[in-house]
PDB file of N, CA and C in Angstrom:
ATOM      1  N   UNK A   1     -12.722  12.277  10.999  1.00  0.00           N
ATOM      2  CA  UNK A   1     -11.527  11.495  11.231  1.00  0.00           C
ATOM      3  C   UNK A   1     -10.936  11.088   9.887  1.00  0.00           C
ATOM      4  N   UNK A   2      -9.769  11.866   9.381  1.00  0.00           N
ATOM      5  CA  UNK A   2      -8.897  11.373   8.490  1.00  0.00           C
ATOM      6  C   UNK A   2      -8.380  10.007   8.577  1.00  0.00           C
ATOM      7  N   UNK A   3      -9.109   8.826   7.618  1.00  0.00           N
ATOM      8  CA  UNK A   3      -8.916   7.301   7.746  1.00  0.00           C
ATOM      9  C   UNK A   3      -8.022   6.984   6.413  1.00  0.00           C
ATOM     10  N   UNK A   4      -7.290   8.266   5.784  1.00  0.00           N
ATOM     11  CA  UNK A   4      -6.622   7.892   4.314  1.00  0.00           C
ATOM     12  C   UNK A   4      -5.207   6.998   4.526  1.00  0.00           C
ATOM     13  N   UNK A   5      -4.662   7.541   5.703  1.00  0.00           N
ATOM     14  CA  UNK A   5      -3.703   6.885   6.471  1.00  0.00           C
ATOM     15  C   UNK A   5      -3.481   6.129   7.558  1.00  0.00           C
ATOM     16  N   UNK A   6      -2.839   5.350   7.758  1.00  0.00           N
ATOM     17  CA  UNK A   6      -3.181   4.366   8.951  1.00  0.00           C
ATOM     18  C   UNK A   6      -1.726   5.445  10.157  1.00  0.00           C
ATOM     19  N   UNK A   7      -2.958   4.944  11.096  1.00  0.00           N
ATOM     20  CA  UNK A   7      -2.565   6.059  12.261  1.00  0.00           C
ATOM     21  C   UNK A   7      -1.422   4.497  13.196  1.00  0.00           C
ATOM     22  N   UNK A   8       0.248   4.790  13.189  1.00  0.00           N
ATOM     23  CA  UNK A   8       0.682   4.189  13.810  1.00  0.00           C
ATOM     24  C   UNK A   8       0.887   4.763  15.526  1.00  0.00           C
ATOM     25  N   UNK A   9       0.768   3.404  16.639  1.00  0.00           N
ATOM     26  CA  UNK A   9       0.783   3.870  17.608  1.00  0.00           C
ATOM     27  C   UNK A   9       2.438   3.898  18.058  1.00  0.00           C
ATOM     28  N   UNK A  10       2.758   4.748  19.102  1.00  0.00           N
ATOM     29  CA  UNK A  10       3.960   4.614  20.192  1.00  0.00           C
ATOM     30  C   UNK A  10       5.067   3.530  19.632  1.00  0.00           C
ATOM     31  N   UNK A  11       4.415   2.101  19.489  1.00  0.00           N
ATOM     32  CA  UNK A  11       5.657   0.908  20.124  1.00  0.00           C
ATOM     33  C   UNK A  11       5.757   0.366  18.355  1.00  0.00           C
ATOM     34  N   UNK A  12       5.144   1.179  17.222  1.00  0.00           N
ATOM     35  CA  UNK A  12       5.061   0.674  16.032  1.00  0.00           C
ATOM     36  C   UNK A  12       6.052   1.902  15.630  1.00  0.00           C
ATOM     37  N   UNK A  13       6.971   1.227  14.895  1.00  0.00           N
ATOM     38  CA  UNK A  13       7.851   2.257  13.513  1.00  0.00           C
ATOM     39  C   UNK A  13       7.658   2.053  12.406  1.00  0.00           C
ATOM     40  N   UNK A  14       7.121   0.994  11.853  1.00  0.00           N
ATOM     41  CA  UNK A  14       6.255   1.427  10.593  1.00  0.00           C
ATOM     42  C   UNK A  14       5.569  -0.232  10.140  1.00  0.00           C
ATOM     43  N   UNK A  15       5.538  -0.236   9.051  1.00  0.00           N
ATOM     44  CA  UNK A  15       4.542  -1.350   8.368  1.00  0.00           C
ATOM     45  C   UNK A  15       4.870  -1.351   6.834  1.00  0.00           C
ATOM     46  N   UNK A  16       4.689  -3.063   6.458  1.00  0.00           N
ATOM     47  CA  UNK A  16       4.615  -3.032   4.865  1.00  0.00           C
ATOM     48  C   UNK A  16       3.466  -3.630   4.904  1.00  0.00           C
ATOM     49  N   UNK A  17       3.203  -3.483   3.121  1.00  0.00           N
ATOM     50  CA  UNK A  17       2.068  -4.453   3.095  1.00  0.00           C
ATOM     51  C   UNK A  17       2.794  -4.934   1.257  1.00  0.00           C
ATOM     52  N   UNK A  18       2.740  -6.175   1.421  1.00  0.00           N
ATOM     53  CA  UNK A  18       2.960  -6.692   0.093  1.00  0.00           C
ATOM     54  C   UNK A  18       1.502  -7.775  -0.461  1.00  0.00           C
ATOM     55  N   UNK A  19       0.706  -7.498  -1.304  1.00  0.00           N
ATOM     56  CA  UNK A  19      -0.239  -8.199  -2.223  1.00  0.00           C
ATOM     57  C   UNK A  19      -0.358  -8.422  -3.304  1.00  0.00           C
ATOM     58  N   UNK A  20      -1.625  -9.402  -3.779  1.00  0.00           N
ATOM     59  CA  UNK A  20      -1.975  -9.587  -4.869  1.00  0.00           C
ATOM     60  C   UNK A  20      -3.710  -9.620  -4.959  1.00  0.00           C
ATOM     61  N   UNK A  21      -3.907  -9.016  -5.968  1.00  0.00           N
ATOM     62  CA  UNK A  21      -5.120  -9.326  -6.160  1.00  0.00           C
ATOM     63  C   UNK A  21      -6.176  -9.837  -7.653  1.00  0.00           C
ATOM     64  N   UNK A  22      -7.031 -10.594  -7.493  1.00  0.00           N
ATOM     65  CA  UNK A  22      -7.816 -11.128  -8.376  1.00  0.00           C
ATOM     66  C   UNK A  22      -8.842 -10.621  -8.571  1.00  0.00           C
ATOM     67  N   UNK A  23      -9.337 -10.380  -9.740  1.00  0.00           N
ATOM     68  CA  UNK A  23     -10.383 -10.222 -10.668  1.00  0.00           C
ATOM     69  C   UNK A  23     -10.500  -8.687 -11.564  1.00  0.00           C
ATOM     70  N   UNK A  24     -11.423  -8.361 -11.984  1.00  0.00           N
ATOM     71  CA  UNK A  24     -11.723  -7.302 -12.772  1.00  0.00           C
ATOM     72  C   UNK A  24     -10.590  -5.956 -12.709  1.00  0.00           C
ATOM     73  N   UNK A  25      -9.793  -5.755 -13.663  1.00  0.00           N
ATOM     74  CA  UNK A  25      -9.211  -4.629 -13.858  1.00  0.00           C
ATOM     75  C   UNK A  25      -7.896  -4.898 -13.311  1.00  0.00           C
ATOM     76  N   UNK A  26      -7.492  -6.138 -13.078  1.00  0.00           N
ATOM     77  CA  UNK A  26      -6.059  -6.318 -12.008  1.00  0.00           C
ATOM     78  C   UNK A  26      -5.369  -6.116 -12.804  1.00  0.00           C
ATOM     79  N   UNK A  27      -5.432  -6.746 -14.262  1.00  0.00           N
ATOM     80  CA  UNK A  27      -4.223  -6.874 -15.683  1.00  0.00           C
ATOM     81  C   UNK A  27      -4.252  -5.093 -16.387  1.00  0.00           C
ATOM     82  N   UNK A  28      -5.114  -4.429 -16.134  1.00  0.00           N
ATOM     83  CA  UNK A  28      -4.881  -3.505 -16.731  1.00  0.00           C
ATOM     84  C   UNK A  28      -3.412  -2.241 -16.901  1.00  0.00           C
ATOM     85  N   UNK A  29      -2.751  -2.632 -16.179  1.00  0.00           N
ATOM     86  CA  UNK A  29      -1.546  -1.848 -16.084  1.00  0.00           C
ATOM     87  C   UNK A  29      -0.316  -2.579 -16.696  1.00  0.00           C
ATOM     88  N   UNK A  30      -0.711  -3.760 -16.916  1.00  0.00           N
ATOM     89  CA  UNK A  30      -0.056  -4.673 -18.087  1.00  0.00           C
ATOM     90  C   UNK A  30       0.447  -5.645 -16.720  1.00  0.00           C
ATOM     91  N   UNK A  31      -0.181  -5.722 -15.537  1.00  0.00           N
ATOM     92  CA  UNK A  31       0.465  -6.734 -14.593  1.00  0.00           C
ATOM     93  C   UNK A  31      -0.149  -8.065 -15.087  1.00  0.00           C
ATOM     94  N   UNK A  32       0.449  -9.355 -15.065  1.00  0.00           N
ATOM     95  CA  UNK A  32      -0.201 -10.260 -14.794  1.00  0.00           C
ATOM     96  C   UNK A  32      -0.561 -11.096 -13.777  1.00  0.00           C
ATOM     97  N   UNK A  33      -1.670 -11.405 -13.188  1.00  0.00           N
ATOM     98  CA  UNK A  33      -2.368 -11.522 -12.481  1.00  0.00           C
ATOM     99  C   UNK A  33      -1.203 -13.125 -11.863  1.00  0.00           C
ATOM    100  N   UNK A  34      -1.192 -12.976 -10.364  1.00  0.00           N
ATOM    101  CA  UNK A  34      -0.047 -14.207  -9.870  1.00  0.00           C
ATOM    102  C   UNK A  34      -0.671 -14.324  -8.367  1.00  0.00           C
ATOM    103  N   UNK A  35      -0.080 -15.775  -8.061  1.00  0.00           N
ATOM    104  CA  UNK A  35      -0.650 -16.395  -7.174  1.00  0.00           C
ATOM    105  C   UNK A  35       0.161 -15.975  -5.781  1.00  0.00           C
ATOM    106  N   UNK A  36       1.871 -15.364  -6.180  1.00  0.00           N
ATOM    107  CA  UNK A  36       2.689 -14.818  -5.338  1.00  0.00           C
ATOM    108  C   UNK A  36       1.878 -13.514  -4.571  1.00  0.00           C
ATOM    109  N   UNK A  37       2.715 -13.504  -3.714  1.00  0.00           N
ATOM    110  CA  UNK A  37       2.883 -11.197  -3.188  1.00  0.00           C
ATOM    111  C   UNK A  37       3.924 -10.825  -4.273  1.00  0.00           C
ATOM    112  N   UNK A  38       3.466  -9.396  -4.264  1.00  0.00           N
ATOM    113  CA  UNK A  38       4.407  -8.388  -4.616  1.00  0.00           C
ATOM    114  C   UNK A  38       5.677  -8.350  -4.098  1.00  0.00           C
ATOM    115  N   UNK A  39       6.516  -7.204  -4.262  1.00  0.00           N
ATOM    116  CA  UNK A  39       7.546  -6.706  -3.537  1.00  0.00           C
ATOM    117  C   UNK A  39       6.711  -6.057  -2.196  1.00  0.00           C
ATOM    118  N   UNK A  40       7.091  -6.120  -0.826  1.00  0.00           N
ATOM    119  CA  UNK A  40       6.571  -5.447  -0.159  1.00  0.00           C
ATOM    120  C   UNK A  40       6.820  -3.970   0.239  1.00  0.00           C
ATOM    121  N   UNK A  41       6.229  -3.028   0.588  1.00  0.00           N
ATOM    122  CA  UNK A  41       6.017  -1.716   0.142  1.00  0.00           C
ATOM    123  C   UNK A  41       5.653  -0.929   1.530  1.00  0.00           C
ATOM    124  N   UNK A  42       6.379   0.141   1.548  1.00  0.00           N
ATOM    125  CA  UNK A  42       5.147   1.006   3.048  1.00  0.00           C
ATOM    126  C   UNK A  42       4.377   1.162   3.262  1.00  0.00           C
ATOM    127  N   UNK A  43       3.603   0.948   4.209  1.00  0.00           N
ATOM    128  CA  UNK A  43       1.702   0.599   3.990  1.00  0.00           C
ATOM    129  C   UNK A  43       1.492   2.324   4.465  1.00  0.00           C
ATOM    130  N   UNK A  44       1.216   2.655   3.350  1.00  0.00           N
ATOM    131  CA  UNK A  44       0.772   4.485   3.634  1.00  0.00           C
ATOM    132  C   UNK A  44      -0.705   4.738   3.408  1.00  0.00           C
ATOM    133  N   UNK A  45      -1.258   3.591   3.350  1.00  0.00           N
ATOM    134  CA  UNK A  45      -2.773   4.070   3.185  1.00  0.00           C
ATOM    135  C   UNK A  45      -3.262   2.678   4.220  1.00  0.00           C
ATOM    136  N   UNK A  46      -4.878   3.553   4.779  1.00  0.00           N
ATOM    137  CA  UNK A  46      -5.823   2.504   5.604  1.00  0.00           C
ATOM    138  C   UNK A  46      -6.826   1.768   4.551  1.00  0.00           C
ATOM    139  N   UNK A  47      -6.764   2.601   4.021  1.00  0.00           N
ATOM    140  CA  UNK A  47      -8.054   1.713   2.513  1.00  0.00           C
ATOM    141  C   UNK A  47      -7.093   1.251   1.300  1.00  0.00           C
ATOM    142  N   UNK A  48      -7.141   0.147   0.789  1.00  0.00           N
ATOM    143  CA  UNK A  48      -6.577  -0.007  -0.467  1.00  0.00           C
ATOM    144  C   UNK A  48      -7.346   0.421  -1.850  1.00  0.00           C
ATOM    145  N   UNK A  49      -6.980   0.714  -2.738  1.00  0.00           N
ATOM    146  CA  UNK A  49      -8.690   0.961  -3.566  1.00  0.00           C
ATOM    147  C   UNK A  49      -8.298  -0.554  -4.408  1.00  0.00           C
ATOM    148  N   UNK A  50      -9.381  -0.819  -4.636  1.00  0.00           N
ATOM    149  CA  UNK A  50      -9.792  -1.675  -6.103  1.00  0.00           C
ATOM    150  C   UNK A  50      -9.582  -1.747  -6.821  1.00  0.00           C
ATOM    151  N   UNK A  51      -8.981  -2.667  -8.090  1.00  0.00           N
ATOM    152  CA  UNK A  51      -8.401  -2.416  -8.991  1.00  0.00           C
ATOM    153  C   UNK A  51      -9.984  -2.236  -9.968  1.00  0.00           C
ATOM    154  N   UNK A  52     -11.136  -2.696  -9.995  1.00  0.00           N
ATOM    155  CA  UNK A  52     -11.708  -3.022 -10.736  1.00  0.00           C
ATOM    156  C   UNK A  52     -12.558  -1.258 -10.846  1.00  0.00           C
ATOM    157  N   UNK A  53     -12.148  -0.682 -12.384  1.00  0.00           N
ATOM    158  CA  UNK A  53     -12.491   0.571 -12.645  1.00  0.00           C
ATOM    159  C   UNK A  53     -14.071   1.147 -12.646  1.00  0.00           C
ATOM    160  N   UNK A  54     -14.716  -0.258 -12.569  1.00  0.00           N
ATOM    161  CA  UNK A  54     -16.830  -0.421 -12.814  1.00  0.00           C
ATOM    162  C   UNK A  54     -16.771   0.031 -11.026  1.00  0.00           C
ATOM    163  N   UNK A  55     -16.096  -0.508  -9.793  1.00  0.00           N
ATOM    164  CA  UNK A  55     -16.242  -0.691  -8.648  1.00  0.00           C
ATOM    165  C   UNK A  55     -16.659   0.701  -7.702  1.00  0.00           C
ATOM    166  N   UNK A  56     -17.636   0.664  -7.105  1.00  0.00           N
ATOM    167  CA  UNK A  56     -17.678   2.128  -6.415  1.00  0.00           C
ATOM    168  C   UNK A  56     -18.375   1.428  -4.993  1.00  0.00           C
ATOM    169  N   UNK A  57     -17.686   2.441  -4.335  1.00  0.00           N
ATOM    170  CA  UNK A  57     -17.475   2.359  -2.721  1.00  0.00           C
ATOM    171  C   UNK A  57     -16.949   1.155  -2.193  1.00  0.00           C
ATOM    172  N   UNK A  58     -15.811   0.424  -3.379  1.00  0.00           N
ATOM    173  CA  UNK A  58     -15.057  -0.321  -3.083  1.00  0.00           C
ATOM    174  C   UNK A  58     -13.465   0.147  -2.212  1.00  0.00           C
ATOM    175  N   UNK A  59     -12.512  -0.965  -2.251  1.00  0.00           N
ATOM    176  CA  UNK A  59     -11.674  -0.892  -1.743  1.00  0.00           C
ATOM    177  C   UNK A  59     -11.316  -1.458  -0.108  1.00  0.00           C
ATOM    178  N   UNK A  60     -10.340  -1.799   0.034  1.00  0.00           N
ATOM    179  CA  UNK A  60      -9.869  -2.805   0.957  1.00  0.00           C
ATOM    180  C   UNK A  60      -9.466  -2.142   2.002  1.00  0.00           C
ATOM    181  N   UNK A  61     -10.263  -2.296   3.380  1.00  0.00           N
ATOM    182  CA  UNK A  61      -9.890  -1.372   4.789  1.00  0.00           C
ATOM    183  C   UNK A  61      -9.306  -2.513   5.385  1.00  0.00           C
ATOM    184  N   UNK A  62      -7.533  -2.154   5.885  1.00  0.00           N
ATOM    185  CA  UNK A  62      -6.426  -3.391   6.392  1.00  0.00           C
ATOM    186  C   UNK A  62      -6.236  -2.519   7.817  1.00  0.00           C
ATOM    187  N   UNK A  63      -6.639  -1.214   7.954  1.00  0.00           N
ATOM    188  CA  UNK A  63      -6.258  -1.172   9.100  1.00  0.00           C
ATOM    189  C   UNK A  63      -6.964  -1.482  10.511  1.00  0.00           C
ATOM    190  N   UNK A  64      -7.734  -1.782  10.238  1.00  0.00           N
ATOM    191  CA  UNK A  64      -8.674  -3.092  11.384  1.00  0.00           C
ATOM    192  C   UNK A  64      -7.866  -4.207  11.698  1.00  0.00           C
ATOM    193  N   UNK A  65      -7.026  -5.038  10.724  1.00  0.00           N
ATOM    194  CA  UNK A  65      -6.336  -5.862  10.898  1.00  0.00           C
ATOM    195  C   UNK A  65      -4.604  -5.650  11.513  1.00  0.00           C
ATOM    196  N   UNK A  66      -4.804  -4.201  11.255  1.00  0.00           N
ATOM    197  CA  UNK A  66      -3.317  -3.653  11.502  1.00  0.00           C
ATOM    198  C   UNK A  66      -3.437  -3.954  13.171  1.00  0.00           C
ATOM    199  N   UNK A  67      -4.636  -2.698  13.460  1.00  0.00           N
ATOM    200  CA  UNK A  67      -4.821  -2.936  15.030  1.00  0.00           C
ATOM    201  C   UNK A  67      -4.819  -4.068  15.654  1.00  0.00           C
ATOM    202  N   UNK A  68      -5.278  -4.793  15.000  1.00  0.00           N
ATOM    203  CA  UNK A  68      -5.198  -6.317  15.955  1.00  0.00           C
ATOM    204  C   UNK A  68      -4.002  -6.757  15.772  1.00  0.00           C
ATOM    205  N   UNK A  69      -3.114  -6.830  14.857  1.00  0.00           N
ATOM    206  CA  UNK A  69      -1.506  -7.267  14.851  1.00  0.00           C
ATOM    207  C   UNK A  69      -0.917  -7.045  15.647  1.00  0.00           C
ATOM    208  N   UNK A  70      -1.238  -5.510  15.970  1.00  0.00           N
ATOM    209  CA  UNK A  70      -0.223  -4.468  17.434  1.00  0.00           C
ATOM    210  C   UNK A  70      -0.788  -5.201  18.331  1.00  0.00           C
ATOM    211  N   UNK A  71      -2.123  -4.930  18.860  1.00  0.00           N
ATOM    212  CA  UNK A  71      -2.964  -5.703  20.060  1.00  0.00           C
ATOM    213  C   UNK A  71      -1.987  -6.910  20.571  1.00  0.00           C
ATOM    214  N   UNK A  72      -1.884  -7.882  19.246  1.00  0.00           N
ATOM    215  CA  UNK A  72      -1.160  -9.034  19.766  1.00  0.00           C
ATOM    216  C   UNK A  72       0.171  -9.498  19.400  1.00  0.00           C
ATOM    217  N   UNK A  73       0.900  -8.370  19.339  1.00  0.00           N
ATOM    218  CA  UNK A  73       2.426  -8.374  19.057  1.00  0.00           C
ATOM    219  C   UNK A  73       2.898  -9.194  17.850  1.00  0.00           C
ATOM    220  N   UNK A  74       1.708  -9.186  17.084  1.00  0.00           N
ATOM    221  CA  UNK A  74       2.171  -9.969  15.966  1.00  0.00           C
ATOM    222  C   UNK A  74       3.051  -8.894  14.814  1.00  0.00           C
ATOM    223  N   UNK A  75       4.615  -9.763  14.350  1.00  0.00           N
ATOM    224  CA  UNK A  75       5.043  -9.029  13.217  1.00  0.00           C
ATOM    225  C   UNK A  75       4.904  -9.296  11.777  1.00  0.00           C
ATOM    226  N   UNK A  76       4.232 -10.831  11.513  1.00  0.00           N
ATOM    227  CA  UNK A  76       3.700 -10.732  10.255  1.00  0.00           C
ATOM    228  C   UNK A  76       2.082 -11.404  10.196  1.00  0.00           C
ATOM    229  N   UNK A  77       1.365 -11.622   9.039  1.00  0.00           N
ATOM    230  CA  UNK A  77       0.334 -12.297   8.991  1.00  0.00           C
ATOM    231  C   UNK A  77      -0.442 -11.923   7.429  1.00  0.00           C
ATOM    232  N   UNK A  78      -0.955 -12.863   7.063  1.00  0.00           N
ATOM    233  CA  UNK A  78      -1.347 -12.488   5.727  1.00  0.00           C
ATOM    234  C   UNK A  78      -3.285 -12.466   5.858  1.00  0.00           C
ATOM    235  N   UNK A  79      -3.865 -12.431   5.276  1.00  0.00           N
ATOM    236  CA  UNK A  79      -5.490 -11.919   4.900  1.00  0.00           C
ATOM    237  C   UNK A  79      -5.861 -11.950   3.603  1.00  0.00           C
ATOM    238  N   UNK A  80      -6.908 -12.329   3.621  1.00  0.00           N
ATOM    239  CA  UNK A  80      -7.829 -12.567   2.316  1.00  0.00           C
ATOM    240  C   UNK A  80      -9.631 -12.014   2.614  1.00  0.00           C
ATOM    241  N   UNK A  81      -9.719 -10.962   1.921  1.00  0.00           N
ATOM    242  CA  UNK A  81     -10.736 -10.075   1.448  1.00  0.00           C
ATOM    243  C   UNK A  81     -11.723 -10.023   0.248  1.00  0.00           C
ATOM    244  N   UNK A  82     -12.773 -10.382   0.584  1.00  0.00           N
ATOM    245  CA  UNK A  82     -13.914  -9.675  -0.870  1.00  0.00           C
ATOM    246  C   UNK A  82     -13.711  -8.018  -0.842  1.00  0.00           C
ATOM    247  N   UNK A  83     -13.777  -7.492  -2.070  1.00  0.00           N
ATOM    248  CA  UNK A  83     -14.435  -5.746  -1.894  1.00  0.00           C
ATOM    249  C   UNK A  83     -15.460  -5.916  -1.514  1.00  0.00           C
ATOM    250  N   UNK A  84     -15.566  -5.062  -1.040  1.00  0.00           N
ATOM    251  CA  UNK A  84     -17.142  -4.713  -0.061  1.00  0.00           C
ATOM    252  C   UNK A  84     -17.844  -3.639  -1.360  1.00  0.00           C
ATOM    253  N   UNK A  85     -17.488  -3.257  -2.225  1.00  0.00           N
ATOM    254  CA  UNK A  85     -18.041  -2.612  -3.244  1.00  0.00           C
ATOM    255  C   UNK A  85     -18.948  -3.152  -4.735  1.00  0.00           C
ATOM    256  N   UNK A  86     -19.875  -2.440  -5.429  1.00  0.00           N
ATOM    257  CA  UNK A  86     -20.661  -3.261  -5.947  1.00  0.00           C
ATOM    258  C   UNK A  86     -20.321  -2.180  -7.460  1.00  0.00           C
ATOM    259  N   UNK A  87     -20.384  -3.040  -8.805  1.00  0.00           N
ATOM    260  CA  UNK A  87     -20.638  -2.296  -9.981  1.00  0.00           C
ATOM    261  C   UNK A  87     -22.114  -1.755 -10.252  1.00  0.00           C
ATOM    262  N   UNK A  88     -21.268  -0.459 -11.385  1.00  0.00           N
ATOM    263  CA  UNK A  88     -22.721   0.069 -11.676  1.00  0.00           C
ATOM    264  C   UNK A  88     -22.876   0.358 -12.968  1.00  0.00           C
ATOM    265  N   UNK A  89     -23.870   1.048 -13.506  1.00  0.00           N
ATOM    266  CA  UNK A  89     -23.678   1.486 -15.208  1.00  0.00           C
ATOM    267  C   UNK A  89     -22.703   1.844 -15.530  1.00  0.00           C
ATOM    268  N   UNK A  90     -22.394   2.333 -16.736  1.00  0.00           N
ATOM    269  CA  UNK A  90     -21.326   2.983 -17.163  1.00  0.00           C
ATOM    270  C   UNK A  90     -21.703   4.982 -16.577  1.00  0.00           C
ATOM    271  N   UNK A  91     -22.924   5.220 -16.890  1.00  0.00           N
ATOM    272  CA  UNK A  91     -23.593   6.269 -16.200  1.00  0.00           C
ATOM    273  C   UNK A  91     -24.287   6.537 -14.753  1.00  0.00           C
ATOM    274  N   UNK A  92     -23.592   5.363 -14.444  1.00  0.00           N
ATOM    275  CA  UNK A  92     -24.290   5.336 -12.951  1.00  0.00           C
ATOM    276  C   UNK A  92     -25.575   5.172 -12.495  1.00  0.00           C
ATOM    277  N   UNK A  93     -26.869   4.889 -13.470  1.00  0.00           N
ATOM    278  CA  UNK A  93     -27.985   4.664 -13.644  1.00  0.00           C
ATOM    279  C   UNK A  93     -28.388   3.998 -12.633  1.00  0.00           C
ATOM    280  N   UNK A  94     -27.846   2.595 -12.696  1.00  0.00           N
ATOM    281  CA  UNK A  94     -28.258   1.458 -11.886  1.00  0.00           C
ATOM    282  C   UNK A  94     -26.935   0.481 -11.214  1.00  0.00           C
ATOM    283  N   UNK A  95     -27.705   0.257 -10.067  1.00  0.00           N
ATOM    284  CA  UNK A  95     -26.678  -0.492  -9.556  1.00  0.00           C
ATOM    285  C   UNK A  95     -26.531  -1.951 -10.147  1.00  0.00           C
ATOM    286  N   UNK A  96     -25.600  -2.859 -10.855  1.00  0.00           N
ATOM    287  CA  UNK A  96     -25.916  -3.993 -11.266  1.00  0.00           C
ATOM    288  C   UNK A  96     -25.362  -5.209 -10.311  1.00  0.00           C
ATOM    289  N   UNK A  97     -24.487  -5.415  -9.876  1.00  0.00           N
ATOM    290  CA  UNK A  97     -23.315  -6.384  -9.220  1.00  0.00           C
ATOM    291  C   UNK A  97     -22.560  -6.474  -7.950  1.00  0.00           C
ATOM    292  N   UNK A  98     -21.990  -7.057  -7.464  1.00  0.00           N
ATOM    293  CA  UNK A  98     -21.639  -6.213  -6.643  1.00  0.00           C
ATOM    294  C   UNK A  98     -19.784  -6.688  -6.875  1.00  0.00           C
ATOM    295  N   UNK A  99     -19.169  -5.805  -6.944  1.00  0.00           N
ATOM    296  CA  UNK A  99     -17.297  -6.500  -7.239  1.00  0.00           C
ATOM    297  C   UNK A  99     -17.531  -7.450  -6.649  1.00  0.00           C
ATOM    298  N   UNK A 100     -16.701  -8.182  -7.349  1.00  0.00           N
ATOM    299  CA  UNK A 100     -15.906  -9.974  -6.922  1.00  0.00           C
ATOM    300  C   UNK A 100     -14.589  -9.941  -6.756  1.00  0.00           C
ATOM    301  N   UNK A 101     -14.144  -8.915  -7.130  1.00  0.00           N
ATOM    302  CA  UNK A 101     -12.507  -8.694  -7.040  1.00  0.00           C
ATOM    303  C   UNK A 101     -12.283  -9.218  -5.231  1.00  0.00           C
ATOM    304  N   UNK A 102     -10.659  -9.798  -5.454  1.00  0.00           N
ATOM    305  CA  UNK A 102     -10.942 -10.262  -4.343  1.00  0.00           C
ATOM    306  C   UNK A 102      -8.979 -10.066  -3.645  1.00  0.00           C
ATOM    307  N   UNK A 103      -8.679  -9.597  -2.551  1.00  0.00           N
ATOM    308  CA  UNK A 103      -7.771  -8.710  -2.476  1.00  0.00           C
ATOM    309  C   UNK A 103      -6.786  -9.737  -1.201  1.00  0.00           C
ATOM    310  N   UNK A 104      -5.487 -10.563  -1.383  1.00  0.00           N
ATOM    311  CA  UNK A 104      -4.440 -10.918  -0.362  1.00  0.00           C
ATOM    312  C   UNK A 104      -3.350 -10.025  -0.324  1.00  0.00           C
ATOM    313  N   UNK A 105      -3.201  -9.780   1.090  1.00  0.00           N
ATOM    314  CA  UNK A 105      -2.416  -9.320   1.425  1.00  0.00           C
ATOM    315  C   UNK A 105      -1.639  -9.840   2.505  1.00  0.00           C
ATOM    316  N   UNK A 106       0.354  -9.358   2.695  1.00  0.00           N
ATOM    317  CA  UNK A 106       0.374 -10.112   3.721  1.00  0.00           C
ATOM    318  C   UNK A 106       1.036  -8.934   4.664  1.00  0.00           C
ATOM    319  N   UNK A 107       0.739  -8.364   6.143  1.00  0.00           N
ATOM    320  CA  UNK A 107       0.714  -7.080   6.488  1.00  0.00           C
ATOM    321  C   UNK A 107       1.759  -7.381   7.032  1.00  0.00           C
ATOM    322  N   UNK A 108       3.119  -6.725   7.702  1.00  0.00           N
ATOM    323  CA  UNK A 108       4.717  -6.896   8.771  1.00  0.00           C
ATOM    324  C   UNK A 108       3.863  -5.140   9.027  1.00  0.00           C
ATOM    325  N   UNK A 109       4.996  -5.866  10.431  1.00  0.00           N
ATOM    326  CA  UNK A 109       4.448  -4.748  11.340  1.00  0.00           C
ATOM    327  C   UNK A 109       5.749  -4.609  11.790  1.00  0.00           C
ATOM    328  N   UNK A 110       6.267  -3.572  11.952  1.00  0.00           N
ATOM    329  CA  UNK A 110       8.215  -3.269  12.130  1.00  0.00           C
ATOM    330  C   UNK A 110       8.038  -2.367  13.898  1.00  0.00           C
ATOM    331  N   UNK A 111       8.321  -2.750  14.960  1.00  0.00           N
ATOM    332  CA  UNK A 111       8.006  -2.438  16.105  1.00  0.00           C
ATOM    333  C   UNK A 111       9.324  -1.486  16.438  1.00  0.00           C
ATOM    334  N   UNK A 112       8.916  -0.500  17.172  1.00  0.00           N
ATOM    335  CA  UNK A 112      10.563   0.140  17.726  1.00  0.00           C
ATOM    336  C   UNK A 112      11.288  -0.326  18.809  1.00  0.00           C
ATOM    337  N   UNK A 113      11.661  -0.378  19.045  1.00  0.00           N
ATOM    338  CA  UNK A 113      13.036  -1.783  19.910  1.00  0.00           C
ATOM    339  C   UNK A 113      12.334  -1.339  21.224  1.00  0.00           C
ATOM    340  N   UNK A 114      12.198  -2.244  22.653  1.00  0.00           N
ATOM    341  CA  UNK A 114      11.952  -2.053  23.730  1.00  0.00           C
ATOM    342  C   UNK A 114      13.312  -1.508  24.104  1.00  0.00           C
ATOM    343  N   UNK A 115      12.921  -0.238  25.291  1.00  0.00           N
ATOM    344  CA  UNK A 115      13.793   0.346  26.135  1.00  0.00           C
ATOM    345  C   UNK A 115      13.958  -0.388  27.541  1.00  0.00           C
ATOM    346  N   UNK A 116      14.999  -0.429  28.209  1.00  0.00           N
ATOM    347  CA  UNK A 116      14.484  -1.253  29.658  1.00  0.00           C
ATOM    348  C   UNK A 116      14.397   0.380  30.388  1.00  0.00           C
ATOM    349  N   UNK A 117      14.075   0.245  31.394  1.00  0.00           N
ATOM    350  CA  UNK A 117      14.095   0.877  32.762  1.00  0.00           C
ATOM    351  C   UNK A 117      14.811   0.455  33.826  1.00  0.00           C
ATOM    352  N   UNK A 118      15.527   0.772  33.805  1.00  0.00           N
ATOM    353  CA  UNK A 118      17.142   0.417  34.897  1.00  0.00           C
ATOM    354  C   UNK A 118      17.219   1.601  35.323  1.00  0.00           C
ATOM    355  N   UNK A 119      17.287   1.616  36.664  1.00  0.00           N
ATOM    356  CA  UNK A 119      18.215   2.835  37.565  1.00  0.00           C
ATOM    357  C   UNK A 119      18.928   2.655  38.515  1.00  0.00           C
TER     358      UNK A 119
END
């Protein structure tokens, strides 16, 4: 099962996801690290990865939370996440840590207009 993309159902036309996240490796692209969201963006992936470059078998799975949004007709809602991923050597030797990076997001869910049934 291809999980790279989040699988929208029938009554969904699409999704953003606008975040921020804290700790290891967030500043490296010259961002500075803020307490705001981003601009919000098309949510084209089910996993987010990690910013933190030590992090393996990290990264942030939102589409668990997606499903439950649809479930309950919700169109916005925000979330707060640990990585579930842990650092390791620079050679991969040993496992040392486990990420602390820590990932908000706030998910809109854009629904396609109800049709009636009239005849």
């Amino acid at each position: 099962m291809d999980r790279s993309k989040p699988k929208f159902p029938p009554t969904v036309k699409g999704a953003t996801i606008a975040t921020h996240e804290f700790g290891k490796g967030v500043d490296r692209f010259g961002h500075v690290p803020s307490e705001s969201f981003g601009s919000p963006r098309p949510l084209t992936l089910s996993i987010i990865p990690c910013s933190n470059i030590d992090c393996r078998s990290g990264g942030y799975d939102v589409e668990g939370e997606f499903r439950i949004m649809v479930r309950e007709k919700l169109t916005e809602k925000e979330f707060s996440r640990f990585c579930p991923g842990y650092e390791d050597s620079p050679k991969g030797r040993r496992i040392s840590n486990r990420c602390l990076n820590i990932f908000h997001y706030r998910l809109t869910v854009i629904y396609k207009p109800e049709t009636s049934t009239t005849q």
